[in-house]
PDBML (XML) file of the C-alpha atoms, coordinates in Angstrom:
<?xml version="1.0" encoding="UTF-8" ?>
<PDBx:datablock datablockName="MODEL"
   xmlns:PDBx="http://pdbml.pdb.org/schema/pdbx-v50.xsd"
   xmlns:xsi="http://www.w3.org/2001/XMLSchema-instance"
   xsi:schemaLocation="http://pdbml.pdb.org/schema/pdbx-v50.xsd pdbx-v50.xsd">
   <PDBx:atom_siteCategory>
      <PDBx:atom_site id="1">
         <PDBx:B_iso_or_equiv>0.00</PDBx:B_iso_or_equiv>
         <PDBx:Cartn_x>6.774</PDBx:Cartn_x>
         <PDBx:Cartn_y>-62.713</PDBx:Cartn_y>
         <PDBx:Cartn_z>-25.796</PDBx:Cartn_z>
         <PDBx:auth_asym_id>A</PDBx:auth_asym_id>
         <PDBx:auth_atom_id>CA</PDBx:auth_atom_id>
         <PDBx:auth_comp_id>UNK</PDBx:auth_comp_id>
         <PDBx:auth_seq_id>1</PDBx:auth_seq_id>
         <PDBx:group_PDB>ATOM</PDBx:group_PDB>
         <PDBx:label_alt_id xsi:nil="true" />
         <PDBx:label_asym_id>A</PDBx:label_asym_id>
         <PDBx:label_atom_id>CA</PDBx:label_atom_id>
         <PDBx:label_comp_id>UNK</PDBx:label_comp_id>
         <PDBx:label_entity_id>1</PDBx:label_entity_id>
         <PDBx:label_seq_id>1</PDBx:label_seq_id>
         <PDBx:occupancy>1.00</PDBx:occupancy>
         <PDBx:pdbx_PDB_model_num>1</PDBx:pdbx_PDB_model_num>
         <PDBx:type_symbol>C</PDBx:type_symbol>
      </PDBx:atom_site>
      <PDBx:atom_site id="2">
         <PDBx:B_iso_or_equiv>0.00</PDBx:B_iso_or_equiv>
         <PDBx:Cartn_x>8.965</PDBx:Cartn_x>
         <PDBx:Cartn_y>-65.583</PDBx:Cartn_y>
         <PDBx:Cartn_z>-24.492</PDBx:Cartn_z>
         <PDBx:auth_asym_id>A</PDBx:auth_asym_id>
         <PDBx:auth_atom_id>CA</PDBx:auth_atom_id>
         <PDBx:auth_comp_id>UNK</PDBx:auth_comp_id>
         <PDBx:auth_seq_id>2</PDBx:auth_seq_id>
         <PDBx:group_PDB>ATOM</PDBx:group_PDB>
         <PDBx:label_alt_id xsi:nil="true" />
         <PDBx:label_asym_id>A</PDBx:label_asym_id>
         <PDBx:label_atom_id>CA</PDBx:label_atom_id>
         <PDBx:label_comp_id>UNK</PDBx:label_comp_id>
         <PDBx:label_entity_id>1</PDBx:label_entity_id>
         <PDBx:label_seq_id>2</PDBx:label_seq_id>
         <PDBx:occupancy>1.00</PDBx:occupancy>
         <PDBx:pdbx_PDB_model_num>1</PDBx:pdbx_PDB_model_num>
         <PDBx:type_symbol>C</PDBx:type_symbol>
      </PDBx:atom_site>
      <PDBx:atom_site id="3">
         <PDBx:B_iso_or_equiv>0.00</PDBx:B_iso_or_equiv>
         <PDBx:Cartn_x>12.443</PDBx:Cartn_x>
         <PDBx:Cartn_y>-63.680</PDBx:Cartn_y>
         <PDBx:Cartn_z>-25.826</PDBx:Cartn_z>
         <PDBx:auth_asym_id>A</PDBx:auth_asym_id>
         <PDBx:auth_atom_id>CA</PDBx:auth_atom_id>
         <PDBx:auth_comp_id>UNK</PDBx:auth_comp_id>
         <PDBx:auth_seq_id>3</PDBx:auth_seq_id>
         <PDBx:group_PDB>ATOM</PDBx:group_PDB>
         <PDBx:label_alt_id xsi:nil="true" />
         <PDBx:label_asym_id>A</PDBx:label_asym_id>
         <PDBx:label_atom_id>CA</PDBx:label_atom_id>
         <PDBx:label_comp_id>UNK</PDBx:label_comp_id>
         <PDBx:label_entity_id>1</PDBx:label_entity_id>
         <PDBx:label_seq_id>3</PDBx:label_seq_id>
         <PDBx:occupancy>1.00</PDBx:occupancy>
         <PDBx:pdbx_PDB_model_num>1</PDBx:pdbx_PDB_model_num>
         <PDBx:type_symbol>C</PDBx:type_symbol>
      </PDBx:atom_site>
      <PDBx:atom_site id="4">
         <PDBx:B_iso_or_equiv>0.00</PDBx:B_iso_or_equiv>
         <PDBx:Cartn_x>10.767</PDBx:Cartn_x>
         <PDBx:Cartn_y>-60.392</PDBx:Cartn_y>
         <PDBx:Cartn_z>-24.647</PDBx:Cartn_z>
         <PDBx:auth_asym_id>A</PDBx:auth_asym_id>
         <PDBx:auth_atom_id>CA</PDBx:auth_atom_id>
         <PDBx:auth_comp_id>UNK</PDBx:auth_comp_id>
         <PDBx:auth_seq_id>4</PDBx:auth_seq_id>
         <PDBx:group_PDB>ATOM</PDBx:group_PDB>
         <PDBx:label_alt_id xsi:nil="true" />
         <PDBx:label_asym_id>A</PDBx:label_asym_id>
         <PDBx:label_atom_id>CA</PDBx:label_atom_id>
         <PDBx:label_comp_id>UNK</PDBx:label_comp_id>
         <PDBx:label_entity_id>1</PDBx:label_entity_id>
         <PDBx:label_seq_id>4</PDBx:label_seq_id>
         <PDBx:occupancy>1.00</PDBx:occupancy>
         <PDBx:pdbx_PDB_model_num>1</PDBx:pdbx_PDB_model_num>
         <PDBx:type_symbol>C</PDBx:type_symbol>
      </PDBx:atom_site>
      <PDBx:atom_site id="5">
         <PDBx:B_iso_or_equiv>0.00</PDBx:B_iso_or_equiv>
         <PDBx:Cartn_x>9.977</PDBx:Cartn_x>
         <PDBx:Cartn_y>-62.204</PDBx:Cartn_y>
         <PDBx:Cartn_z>-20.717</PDBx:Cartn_z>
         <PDBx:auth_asym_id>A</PDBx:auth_asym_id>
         <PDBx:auth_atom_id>CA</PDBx:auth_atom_id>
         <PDBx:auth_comp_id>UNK</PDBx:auth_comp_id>
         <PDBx:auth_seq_id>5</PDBx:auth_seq_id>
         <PDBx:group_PDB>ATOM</PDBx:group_PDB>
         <PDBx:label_alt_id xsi:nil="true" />
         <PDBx:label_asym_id>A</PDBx:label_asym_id>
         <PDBx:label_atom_id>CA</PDBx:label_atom_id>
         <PDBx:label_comp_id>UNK</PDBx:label_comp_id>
         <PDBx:label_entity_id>1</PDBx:label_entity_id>
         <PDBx:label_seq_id>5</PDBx:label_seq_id>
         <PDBx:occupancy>1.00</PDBx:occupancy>
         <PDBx:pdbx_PDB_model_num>1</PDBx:pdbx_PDB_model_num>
         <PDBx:type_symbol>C</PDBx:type_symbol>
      </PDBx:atom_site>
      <PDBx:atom_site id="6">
         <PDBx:B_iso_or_equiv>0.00</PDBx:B_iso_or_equiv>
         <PDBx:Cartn_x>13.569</PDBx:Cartn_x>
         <PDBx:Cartn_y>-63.655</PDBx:Cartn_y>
         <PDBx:Cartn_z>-20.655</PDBx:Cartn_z>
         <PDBx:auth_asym_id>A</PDBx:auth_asym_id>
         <PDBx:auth_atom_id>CA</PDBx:auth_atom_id>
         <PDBx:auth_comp_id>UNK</PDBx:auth_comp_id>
         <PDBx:auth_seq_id>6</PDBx:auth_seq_id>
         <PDBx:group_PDB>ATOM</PDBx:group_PDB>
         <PDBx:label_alt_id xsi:nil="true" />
         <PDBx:label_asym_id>A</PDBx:label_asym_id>
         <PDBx:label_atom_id>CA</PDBx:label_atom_id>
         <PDBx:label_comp_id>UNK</PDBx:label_comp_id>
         <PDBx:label_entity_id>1</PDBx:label_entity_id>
         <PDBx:label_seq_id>6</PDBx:label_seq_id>
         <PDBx:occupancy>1.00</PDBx:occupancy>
         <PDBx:pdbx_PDB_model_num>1</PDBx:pdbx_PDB_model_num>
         <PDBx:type_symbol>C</PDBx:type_symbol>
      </PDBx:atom_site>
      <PDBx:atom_site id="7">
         <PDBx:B_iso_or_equiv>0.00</PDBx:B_iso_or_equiv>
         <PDBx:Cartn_x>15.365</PDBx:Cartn_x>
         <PDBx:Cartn_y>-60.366</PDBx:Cartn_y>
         <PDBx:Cartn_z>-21.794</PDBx:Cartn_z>
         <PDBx:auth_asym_id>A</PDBx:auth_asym_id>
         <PDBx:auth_atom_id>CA</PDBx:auth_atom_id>
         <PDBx:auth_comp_id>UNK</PDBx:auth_comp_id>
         <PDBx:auth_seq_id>7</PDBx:auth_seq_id>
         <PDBx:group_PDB>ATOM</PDBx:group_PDB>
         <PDBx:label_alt_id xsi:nil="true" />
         <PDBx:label_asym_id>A</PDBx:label_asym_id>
         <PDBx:label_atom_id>CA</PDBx:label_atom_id>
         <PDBx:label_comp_id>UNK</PDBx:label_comp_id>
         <PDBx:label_entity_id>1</PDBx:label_entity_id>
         <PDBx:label_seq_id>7</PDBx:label_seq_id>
         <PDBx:occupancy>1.00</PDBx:occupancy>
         <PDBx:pdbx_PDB_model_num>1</PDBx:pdbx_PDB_model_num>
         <PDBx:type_symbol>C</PDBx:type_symbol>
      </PDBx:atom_site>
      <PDBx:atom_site id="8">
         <PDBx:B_iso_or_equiv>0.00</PDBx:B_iso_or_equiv>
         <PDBx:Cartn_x>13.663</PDBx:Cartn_x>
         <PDBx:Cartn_y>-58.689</PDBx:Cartn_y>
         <PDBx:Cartn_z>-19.152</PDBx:Cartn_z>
         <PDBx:auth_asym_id>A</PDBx:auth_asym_id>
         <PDBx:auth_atom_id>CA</PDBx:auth_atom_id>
         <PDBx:auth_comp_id>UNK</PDBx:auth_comp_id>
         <PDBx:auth_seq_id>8</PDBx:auth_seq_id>
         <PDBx:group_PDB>ATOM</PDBx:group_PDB>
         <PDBx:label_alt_id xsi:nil="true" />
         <PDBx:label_asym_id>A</PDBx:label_asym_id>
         <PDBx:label_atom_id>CA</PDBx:label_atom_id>
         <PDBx:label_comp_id>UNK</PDBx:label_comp_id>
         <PDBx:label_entity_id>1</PDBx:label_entity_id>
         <PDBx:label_seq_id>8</PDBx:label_seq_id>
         <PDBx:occupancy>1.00</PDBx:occupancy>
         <PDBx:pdbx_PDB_model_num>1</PDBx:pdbx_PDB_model_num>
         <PDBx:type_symbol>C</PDBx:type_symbol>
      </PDBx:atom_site>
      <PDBx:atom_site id="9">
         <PDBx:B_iso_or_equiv>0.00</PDBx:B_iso_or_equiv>
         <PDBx:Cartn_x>14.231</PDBx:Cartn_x>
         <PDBx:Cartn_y>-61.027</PDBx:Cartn_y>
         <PDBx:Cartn_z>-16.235</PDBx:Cartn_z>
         <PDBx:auth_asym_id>A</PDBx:auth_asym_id>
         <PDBx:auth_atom_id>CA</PDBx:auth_atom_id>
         <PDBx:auth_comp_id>UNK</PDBx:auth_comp_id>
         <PDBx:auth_seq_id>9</PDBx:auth_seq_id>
         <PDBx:group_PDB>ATOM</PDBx:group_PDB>
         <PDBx:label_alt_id xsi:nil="true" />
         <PDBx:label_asym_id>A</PDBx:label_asym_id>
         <PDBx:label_atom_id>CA</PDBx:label_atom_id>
         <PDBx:label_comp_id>UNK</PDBx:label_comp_id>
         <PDBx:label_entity_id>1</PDBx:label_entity_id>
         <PDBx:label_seq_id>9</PDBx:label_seq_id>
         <PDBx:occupancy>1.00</PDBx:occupancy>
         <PDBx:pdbx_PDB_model_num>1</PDBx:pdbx_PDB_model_num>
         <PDBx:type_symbol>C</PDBx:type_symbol>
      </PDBx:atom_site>
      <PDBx:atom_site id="10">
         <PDBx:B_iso_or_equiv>0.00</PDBx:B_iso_or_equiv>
         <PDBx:Cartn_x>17.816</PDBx:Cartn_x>
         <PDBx:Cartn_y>-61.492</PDBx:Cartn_y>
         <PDBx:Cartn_z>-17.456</PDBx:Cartn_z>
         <PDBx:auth_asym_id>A</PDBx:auth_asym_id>
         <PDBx:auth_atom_id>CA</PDBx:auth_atom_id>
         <PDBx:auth_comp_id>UNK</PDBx:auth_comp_id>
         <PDBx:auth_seq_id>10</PDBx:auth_seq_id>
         <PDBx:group_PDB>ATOM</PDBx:group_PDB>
         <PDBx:label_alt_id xsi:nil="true" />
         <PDBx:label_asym_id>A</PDBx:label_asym_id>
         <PDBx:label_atom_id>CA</PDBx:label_atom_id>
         <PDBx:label_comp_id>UNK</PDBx:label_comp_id>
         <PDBx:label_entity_id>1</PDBx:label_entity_id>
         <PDBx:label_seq_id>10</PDBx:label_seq_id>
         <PDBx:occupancy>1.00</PDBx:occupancy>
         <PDBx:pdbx_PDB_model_num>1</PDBx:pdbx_PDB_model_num>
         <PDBx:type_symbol>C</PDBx:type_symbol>
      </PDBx:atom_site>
      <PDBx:atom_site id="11">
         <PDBx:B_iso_or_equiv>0.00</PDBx:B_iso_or_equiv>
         <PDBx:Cartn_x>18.125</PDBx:Cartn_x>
         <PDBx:Cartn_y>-57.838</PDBx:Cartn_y>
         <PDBx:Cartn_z>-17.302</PDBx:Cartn_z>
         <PDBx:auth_asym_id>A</PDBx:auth_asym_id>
         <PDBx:auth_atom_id>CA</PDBx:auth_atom_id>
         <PDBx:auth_comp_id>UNK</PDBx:auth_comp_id>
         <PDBx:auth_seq_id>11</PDBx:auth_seq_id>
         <PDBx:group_PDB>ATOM</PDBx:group_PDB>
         <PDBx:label_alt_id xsi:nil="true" />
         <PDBx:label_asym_id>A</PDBx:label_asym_id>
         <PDBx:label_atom_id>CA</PDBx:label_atom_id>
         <PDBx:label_comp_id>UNK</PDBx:label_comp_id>
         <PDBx:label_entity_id>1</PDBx:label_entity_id>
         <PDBx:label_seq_id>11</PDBx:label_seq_id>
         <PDBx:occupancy>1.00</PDBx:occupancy>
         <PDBx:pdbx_PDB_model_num>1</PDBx:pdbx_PDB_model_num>
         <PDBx:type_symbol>C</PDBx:type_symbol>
      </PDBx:atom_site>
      <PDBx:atom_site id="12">
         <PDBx:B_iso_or_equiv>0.00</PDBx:B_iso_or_equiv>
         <PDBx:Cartn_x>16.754</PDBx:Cartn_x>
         <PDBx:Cartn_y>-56.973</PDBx:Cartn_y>
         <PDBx:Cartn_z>-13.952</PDBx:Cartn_z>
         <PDBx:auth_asym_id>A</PDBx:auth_asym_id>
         <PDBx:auth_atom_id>CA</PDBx:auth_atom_id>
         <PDBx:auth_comp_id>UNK</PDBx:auth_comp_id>
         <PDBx:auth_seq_id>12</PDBx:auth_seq_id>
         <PDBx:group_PDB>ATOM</PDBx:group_PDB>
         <PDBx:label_alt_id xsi:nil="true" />
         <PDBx:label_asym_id>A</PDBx:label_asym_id>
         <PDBx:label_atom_id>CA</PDBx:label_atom_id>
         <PDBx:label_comp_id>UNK</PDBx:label_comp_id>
         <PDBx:label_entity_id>1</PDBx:label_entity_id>
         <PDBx:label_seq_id>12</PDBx:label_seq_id>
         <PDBx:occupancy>1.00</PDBx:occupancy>
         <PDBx:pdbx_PDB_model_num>1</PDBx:pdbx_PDB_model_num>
         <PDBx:type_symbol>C</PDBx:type_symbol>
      </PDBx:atom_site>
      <PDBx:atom_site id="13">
         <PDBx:B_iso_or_equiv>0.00</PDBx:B_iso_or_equiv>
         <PDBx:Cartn_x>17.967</PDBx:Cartn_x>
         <PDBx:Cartn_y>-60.532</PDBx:Cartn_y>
         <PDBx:Cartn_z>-12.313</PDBx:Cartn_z>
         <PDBx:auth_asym_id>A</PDBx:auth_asym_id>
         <PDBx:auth_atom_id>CA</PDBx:auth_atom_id>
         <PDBx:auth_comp_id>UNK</PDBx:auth_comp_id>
         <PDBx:auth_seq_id>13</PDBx:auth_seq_id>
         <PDBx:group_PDB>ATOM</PDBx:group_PDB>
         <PDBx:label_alt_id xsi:nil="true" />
         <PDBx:label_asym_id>A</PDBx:label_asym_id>
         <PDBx:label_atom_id>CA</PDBx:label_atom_id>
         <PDBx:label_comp_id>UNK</PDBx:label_comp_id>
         <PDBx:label_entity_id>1</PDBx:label_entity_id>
         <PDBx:label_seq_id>13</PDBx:label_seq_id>
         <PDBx:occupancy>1.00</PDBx:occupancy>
         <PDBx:pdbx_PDB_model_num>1</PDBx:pdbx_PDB_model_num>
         <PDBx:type_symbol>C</PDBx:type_symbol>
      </PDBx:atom_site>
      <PDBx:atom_site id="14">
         <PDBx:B_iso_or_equiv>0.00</PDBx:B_iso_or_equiv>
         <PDBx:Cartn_x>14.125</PDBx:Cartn_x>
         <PDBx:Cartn_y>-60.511</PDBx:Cartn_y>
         <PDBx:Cartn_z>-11.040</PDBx:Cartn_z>
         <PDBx:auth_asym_id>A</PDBx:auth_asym_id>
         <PDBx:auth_atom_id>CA</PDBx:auth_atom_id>
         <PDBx:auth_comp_id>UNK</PDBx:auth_comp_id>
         <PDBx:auth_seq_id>14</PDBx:auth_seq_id>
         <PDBx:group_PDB>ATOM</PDBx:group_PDB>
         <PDBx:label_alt_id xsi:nil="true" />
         <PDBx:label_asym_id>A</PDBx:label_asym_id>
         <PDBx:label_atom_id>CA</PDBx:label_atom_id>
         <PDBx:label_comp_id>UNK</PDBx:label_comp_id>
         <PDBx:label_entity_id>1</PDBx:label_entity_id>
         <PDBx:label_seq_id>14</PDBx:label_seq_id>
         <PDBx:occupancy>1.00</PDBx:occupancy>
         <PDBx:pdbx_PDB_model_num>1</PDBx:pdbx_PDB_model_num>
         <PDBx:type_symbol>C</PDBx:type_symbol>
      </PDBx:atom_site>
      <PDBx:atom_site id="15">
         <PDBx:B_iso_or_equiv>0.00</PDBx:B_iso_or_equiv>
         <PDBx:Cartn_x>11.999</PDBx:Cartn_x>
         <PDBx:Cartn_y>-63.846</PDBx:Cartn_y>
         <PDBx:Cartn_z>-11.925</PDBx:Cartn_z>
         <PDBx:auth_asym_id>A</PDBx:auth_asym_id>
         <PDBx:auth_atom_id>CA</PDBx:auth_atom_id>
         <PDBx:auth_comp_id>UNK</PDBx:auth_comp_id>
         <PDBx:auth_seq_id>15</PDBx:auth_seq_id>
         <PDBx:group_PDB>ATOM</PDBx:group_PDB>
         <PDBx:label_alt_id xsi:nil="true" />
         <PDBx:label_asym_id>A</PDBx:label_asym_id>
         <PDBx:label_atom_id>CA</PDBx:label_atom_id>
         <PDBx:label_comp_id>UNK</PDBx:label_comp_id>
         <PDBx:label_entity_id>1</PDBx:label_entity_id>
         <PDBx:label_seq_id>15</PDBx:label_seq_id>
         <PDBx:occupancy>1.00</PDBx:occupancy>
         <PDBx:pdbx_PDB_model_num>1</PDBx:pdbx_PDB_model_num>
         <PDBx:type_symbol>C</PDBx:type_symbol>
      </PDBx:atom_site>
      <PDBx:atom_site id="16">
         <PDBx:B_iso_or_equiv>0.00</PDBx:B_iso_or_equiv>
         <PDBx:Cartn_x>8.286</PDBx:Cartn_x>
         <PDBx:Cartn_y>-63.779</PDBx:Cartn_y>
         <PDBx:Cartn_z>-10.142</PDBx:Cartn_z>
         <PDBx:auth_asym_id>A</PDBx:auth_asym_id>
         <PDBx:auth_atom_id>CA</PDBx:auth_atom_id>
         <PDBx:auth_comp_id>UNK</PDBx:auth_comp_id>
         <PDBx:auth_seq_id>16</PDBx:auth_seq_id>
         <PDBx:group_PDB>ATOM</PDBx:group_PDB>
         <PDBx:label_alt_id xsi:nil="true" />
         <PDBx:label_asym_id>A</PDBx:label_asym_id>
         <PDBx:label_atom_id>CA</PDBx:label_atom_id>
         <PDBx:label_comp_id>UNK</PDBx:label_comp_id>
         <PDBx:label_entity_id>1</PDBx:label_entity_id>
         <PDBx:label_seq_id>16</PDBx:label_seq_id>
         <PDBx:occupancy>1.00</PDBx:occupancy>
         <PDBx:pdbx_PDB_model_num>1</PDBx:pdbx_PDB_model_num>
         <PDBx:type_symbol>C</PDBx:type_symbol>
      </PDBx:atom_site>
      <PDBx:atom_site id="17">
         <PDBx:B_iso_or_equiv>0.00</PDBx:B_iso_or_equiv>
         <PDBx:Cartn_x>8.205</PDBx:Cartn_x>
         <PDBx:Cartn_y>-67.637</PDBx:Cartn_y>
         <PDBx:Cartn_z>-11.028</PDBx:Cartn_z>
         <PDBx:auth_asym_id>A</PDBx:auth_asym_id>
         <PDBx:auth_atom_id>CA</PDBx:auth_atom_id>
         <PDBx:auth_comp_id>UNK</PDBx:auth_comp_id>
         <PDBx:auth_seq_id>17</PDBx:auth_seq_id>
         <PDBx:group_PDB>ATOM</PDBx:group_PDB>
         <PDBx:label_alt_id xsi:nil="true" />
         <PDBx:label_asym_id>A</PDBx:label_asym_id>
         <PDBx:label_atom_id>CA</PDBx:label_atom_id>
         <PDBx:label_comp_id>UNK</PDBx:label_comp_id>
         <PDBx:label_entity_id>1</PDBx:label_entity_id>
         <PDBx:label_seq_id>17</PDBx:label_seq_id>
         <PDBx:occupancy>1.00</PDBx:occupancy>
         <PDBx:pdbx_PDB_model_num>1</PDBx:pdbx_PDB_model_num>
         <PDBx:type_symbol>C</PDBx:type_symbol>
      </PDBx:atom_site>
      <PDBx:atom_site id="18">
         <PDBx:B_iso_or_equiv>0.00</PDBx:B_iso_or_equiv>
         <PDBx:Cartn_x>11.251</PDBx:Cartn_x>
         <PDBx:Cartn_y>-68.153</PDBx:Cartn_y>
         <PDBx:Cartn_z>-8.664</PDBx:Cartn_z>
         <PDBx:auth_asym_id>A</PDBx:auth_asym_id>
         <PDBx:auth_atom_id>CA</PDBx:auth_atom_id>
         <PDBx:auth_comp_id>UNK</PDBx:auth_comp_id>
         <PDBx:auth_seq_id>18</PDBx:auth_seq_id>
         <PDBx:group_PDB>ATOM</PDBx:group_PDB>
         <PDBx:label_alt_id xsi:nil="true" />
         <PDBx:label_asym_id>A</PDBx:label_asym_id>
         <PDBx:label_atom_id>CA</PDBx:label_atom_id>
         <PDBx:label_comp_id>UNK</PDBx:label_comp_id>
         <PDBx:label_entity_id>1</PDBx:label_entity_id>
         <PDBx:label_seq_id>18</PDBx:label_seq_id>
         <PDBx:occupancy>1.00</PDBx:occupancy>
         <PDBx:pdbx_PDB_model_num>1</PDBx:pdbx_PDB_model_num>
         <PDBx:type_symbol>C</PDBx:type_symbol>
      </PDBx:atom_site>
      <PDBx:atom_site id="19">
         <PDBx:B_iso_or_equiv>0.00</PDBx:B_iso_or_equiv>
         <PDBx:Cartn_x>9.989</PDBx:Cartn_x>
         <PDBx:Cartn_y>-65.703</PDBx:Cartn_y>
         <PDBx:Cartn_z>-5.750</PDBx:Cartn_z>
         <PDBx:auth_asym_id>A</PDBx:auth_asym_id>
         <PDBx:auth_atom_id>CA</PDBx:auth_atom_id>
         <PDBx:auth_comp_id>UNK</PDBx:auth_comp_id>
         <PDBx:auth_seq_id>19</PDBx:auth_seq_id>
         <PDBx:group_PDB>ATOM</PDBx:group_PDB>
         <PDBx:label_alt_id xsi:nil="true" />
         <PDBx:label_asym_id>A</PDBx:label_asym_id>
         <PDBx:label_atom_id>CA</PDBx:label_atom_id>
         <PDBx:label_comp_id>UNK</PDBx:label_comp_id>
         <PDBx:label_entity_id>1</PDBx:label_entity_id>
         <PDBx:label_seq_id>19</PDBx:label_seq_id>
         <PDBx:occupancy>1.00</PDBx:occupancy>
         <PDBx:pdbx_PDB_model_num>1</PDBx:pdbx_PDB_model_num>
         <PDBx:type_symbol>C</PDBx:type_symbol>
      </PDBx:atom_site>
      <PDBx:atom_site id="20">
         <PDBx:B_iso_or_equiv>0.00</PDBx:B_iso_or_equiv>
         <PDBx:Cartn_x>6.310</PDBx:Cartn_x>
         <PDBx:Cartn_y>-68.035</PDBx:Cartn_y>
         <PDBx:Cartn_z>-6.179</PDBx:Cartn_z>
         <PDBx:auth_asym_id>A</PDBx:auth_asym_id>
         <PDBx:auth_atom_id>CA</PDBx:auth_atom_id>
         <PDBx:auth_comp_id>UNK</PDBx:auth_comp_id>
         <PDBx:auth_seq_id>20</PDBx:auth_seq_id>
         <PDBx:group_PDB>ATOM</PDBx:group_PDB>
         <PDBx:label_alt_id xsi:nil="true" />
         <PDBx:label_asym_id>A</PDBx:label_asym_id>
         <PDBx:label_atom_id>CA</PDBx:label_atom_id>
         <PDBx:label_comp_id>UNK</PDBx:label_comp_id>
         <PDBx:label_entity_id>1</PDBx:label_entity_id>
         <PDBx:label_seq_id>20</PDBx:label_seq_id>
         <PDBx:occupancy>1.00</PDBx:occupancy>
         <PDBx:pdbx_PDB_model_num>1</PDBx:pdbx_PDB_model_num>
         <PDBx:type_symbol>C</PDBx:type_symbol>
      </PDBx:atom_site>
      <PDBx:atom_site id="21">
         <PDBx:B_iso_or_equiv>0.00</PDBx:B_iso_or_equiv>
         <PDBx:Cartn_x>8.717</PDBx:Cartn_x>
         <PDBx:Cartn_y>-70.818</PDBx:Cartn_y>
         <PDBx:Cartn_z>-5.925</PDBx:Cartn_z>
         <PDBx:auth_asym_id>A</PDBx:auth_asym_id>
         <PDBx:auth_atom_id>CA</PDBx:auth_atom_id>
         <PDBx:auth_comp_id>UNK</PDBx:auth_comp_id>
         <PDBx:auth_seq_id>21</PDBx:auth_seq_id>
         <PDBx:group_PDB>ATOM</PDBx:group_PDB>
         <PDBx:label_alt_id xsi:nil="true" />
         <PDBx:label_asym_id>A</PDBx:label_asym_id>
         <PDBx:label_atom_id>CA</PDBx:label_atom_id>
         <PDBx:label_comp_id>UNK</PDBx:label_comp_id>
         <PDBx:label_entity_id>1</PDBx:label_entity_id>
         <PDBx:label_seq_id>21</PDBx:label_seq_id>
         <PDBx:occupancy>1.00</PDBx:occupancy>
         <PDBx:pdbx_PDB_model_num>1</PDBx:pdbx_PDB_model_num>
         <PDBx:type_symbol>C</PDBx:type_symbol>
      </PDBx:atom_site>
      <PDBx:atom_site id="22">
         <PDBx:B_iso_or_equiv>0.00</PDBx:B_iso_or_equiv>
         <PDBx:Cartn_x>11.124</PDBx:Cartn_x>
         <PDBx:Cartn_y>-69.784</PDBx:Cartn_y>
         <PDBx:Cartn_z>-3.734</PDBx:Cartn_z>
         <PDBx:auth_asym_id>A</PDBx:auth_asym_id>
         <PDBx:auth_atom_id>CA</PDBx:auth_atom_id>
         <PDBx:auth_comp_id>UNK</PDBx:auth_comp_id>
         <PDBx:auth_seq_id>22</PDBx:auth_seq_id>
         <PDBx:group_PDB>ATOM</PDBx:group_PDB>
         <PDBx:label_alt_id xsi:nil="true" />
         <PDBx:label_asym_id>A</PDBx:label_asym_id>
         <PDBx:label_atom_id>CA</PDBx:label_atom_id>
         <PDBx:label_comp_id>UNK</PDBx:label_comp_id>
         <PDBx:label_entity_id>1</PDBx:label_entity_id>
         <PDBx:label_seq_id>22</PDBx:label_seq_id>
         <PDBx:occupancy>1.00</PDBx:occupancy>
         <PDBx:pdbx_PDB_model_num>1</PDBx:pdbx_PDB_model_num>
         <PDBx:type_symbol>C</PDBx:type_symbol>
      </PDBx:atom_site>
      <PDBx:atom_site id="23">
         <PDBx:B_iso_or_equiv>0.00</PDBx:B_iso_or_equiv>
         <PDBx:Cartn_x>14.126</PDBx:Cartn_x>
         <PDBx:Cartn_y>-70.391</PDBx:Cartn_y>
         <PDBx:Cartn_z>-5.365</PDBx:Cartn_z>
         <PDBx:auth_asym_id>A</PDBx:auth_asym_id>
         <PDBx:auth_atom_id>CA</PDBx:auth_atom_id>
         <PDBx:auth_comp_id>UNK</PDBx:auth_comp_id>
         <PDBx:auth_seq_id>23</PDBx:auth_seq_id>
         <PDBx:group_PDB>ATOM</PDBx:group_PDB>
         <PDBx:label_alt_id xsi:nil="true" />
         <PDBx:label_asym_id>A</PDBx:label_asym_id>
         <PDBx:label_atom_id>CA</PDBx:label_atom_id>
         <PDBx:label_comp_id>UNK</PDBx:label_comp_id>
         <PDBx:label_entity_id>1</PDBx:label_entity_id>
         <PDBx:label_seq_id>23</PDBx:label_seq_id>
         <PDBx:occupancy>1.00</PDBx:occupancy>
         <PDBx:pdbx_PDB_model_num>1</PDBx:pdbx_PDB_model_num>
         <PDBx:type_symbol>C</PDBx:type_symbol>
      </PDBx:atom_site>
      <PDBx:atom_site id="24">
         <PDBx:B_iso_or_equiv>0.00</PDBx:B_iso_or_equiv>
         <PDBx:Cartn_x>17.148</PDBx:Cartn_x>
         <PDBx:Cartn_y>-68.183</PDBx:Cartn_y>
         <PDBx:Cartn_z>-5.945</PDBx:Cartn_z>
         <PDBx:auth_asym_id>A</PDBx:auth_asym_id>
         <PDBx:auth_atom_id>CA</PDBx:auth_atom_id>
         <PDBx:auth_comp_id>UNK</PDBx:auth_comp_id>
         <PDBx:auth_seq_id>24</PDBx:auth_seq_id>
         <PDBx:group_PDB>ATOM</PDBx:group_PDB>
         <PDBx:label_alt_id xsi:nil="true" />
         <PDBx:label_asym_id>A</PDBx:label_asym_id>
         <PDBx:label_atom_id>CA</PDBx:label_atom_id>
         <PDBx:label_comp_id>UNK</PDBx:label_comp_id>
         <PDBx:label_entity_id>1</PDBx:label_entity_id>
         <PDBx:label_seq_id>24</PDBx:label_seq_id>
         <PDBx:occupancy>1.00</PDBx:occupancy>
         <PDBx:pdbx_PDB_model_num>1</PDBx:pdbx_PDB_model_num>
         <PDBx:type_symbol>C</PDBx:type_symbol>
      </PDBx:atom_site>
      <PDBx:atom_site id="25">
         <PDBx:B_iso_or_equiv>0.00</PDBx:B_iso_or_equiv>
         <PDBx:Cartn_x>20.403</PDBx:Cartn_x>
         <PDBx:Cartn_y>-68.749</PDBx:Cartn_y>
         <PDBx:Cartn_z>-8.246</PDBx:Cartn_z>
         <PDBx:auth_asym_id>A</PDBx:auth_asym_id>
         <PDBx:auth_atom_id>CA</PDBx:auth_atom_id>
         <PDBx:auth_comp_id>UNK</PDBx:auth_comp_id>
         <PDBx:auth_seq_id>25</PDBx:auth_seq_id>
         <PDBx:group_PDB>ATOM</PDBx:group_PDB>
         <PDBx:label_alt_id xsi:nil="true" />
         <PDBx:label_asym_id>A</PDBx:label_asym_id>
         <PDBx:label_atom_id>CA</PDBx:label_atom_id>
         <PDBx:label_comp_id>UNK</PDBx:label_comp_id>
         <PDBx:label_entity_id>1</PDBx:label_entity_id>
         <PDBx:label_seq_id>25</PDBx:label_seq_id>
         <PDBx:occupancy>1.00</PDBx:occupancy>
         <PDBx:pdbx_PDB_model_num>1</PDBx:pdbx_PDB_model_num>
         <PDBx:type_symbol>C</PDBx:type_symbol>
      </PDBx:atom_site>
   </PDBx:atom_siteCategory>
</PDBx:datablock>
């Protein structure tokens, strides 16, 4: 699940955790 979540985020350049958070790289 963990390699599965980061694949996915890496792939779309999308995190929900940073948008709650409001951070952006």
């Amino acid at each position: 699940l963990i390699g599965l979540i980061a694949l996915i985020t890496g792939l779309t350049g999308f995190c929900a955790i940073y948008k709650l958070l409001g951070i952006s790289t």
